[in-house]
N, C-alpha and C. Protein backbone atom coordinates (compact mmCIF):
# COMPACT_ATOMS: atom_id res chain seq x y z
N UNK A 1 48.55 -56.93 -8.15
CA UNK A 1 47.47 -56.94 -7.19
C UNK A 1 46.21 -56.37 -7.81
N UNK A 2 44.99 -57.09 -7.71
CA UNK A 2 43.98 -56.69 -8.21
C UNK A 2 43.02 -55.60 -6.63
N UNK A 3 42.52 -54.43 -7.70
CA UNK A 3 41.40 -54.01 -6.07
C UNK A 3 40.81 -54.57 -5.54
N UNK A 4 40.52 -54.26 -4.67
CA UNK A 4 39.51 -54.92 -3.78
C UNK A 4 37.94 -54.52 -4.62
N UNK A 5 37.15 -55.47 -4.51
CA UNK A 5 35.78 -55.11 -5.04
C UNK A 5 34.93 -54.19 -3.77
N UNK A 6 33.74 -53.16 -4.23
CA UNK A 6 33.21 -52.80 -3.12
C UNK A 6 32.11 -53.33 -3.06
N UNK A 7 31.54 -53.55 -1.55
CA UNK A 7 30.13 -53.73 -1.40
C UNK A 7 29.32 -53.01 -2.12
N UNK A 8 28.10 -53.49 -2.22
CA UNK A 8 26.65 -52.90 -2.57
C UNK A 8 26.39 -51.47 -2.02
N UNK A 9 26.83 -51.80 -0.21
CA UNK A 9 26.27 -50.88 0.80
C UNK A 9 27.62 -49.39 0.48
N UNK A 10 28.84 -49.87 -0.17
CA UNK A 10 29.54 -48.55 -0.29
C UNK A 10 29.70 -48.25 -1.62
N UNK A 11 29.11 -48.98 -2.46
CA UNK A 11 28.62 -48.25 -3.66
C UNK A 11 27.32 -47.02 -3.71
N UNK A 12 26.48 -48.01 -3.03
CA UNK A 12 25.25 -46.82 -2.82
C UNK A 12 26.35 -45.74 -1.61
N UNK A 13 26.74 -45.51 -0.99
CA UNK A 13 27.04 -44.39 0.10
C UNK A 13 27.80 -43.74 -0.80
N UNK A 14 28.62 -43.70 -1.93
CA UNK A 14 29.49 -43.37 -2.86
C UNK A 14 28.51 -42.26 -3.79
N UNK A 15 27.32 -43.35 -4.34
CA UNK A 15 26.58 -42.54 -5.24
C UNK A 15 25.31 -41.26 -4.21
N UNK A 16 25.24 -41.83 -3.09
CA UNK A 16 24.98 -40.62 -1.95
C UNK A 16 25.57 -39.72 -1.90
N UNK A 17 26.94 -39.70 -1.95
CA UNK A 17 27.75 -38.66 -1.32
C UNK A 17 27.58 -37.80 -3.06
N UNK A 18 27.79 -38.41 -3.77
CA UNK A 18 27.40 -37.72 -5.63
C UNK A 18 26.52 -36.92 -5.45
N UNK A 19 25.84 -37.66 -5.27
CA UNK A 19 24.24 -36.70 -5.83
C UNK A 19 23.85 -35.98 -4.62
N UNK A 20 24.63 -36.11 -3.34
CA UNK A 20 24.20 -34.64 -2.41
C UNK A 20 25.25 -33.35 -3.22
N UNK A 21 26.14 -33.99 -3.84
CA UNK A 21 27.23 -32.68 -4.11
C UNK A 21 26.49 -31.94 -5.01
N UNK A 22 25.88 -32.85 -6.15
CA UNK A 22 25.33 -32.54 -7.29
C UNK A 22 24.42 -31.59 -7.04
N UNK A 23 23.21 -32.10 -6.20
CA UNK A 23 22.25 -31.04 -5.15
C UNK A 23 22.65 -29.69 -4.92
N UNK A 24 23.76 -29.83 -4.21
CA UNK A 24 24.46 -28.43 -3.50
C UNK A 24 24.81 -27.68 -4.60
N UNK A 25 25.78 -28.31 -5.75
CA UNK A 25 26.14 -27.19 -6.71
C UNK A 25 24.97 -26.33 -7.26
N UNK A 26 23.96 -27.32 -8.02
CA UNK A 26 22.70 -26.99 -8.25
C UNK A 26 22.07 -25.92 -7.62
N UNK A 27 21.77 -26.27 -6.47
CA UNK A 27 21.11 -24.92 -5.23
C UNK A 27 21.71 -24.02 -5.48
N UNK A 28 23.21 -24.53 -5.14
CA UNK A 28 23.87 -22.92 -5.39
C UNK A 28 24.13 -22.02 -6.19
N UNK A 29 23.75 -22.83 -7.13
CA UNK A 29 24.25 -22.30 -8.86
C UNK A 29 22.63 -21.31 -8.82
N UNK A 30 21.44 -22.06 -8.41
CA UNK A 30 20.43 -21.19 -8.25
C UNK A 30 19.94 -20.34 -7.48
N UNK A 31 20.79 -20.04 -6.53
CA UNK A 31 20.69 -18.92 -5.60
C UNK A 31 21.38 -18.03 -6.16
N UNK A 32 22.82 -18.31 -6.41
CA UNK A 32 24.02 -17.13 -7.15
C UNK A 32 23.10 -16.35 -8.40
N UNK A 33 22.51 -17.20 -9.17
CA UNK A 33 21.93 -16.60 -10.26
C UNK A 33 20.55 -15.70 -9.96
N UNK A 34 19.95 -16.15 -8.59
CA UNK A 34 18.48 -15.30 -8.87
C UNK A 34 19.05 -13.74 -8.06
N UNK A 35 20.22 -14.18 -7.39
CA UNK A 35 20.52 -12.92 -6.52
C UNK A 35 21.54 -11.99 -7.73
N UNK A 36 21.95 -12.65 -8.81
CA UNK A 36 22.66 -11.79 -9.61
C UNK A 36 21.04 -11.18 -10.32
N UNK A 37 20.36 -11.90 -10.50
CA UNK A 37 19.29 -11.35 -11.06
C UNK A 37 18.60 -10.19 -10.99
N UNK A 38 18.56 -10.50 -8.99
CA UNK A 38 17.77 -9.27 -9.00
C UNK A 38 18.88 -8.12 -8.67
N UNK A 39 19.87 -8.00 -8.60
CA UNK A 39 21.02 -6.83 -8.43
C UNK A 39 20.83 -6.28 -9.85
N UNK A 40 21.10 -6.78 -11.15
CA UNK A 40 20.85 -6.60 -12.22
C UNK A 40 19.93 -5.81 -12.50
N UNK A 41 18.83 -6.19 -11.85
CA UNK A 41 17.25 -5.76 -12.11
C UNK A 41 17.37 -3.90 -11.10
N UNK A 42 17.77 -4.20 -10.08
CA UNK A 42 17.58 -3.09 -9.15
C UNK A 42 18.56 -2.30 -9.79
N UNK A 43 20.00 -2.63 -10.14
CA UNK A 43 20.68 -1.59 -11.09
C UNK A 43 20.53 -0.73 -12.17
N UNK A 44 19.61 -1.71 -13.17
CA UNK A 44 18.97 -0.88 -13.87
C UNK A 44 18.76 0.19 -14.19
N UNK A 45 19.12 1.17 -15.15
CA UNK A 45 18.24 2.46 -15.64
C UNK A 45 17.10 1.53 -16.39
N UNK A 46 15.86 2.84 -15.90
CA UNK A 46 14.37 2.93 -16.99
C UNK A 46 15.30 3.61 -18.23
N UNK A 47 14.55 3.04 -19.49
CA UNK A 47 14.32 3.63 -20.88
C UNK A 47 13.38 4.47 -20.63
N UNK A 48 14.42 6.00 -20.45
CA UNK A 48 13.01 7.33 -20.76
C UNK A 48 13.14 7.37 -21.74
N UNK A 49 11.48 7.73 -22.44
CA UNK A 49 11.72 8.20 -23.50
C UNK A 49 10.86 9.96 -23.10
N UNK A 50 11.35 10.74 -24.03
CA UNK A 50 10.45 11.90 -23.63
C UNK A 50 10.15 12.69 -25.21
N UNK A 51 9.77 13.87 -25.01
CA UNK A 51 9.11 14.19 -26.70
C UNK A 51 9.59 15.67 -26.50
N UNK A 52 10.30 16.30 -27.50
CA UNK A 52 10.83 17.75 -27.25
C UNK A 52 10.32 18.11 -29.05
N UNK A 53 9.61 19.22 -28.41
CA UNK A 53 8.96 19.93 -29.86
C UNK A 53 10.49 20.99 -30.28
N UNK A 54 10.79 21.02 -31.56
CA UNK A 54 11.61 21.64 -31.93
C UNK A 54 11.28 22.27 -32.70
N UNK A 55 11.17 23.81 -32.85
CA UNK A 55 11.17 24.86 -33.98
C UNK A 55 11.82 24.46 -35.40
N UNK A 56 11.02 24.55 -36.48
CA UNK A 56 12.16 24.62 -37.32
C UNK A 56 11.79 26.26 -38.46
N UNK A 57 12.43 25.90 -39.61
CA UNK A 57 12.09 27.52 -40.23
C UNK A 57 10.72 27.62 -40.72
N UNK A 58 10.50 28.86 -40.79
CA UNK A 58 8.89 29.19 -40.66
C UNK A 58 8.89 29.07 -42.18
N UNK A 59 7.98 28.13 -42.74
CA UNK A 59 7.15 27.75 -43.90
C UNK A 59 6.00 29.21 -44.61
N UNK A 60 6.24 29.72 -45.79
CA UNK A 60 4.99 30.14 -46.49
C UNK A 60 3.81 30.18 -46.59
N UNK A 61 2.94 30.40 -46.17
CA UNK A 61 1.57 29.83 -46.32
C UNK A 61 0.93 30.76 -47.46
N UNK A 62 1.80 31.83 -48.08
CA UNK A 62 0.81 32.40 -49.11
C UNK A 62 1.95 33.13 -50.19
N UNK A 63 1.37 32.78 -51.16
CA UNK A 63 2.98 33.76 -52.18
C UNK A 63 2.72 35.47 -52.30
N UNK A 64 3.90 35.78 -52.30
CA UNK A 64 3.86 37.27 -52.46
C UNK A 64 3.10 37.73 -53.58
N UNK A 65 2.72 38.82 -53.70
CA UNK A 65 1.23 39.39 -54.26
C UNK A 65 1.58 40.94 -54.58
N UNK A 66 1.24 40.93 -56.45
CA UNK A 66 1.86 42.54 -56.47
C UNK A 66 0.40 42.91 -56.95
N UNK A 67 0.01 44.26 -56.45
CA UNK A 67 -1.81 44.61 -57.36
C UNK A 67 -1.23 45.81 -58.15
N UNK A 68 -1.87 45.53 -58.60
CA UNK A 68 -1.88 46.45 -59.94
C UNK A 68 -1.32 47.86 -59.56
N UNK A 69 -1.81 48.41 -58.49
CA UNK A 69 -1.11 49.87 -57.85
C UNK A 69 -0.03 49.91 -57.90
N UNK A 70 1.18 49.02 -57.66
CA UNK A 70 2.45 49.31 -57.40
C UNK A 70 2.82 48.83 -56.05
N UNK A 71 1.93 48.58 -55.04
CA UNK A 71 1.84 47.97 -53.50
C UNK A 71 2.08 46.21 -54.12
N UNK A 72 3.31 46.37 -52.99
CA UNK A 72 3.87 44.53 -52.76
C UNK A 72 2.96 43.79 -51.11
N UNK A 73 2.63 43.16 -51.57
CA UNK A 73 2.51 42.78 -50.10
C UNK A 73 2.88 41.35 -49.88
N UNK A 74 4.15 41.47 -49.03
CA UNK A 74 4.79 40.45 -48.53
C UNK A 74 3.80 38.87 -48.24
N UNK A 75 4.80 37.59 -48.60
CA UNK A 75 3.79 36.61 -48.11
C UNK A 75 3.89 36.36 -46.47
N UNK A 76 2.97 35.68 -45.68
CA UNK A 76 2.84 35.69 -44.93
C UNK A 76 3.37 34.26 -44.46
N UNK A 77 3.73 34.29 -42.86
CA UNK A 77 4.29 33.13 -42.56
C UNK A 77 4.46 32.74 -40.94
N UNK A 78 3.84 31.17 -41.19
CA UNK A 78 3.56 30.58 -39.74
C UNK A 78 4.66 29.61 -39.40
N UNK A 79 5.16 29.49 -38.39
CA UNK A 79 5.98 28.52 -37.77
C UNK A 79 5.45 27.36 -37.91
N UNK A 80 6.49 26.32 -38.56
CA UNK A 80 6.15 25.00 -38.27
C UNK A 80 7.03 23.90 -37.43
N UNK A 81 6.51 23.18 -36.66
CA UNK A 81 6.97 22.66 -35.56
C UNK A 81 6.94 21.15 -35.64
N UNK A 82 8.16 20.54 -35.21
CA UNK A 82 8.11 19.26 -35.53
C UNK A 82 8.28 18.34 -34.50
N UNK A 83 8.08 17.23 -34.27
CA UNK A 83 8.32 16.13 -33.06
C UNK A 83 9.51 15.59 -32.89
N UNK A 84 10.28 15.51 -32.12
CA UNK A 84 11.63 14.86 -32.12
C UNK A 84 11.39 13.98 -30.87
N UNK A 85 11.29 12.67 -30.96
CA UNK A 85 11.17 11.10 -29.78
C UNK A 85 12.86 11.34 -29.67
N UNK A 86 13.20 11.33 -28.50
CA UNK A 86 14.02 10.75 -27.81
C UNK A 86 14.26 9.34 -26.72
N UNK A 87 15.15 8.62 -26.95
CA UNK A 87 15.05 7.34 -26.57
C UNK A 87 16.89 6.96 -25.56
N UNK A 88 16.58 6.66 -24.38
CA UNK A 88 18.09 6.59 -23.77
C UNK A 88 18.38 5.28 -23.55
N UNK A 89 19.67 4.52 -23.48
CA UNK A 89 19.55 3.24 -22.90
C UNK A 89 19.92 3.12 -21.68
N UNK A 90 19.86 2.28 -20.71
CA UNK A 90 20.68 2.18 -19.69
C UNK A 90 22.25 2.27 -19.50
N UNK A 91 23.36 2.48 -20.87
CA UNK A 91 24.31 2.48 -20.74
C UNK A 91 24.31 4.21 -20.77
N UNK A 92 23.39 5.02 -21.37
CA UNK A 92 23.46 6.07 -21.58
C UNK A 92 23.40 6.71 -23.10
N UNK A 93 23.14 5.90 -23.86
CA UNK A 93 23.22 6.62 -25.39
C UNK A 93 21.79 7.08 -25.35
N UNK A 94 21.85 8.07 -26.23
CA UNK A 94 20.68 9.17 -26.45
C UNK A 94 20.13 8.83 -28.12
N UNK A 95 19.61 8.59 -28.22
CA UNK A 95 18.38 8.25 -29.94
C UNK A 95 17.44 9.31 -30.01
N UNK A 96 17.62 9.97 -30.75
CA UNK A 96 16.54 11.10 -31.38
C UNK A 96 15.93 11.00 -32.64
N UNK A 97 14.74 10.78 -33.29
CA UNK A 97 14.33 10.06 -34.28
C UNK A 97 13.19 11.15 -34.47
């Protein structure tokens, strides 16, 4: 037995019923995604970054000095201070550079 052939009129209602499905997945595929989007977005951590001055050992600024008398006089000495950037991600790791 061979099929039956279809009309014109239930070929087109066939490729109707297609391309509304096609539509719907589509829509929906683009709603699911802008609403994962913005959950994503609102979940979010910000990247702080912040700046912490850290001491380190106090540097020389003058060499020790003997005069002729027998008097030493010690060199003298200023703190020097350095920048440390800190950087976090949203999962939580900490970068200090």
């Amino acid at each position: 037995m061979t099929p039956t052939r279809r009309t014109p009129q239930q070929r087109d209602r066939r490729f109707a019923r297609v391309r509304r499905l096609t539509q719907a997945v589509l829509l929906t595929s683009g709603v699911v995604s802008a609403v994962l989007v913005g959950y994503v977005a609102s979940a979010a951590k910000p990247v702080a970054k912040t700046t912490v001055t850290v001491p380190s050992t106090p540097a020389t600024t003058a060499p020790a000095t003997s005069t002729g008398s027998g008097t030493y006089t010690p060199p003298s000495t200023a703190a020097v201070t350095t920048t440390t950037v800190c950087t976090s991600t949203p999962s939580g790791t900490v970068t200090c550079y």
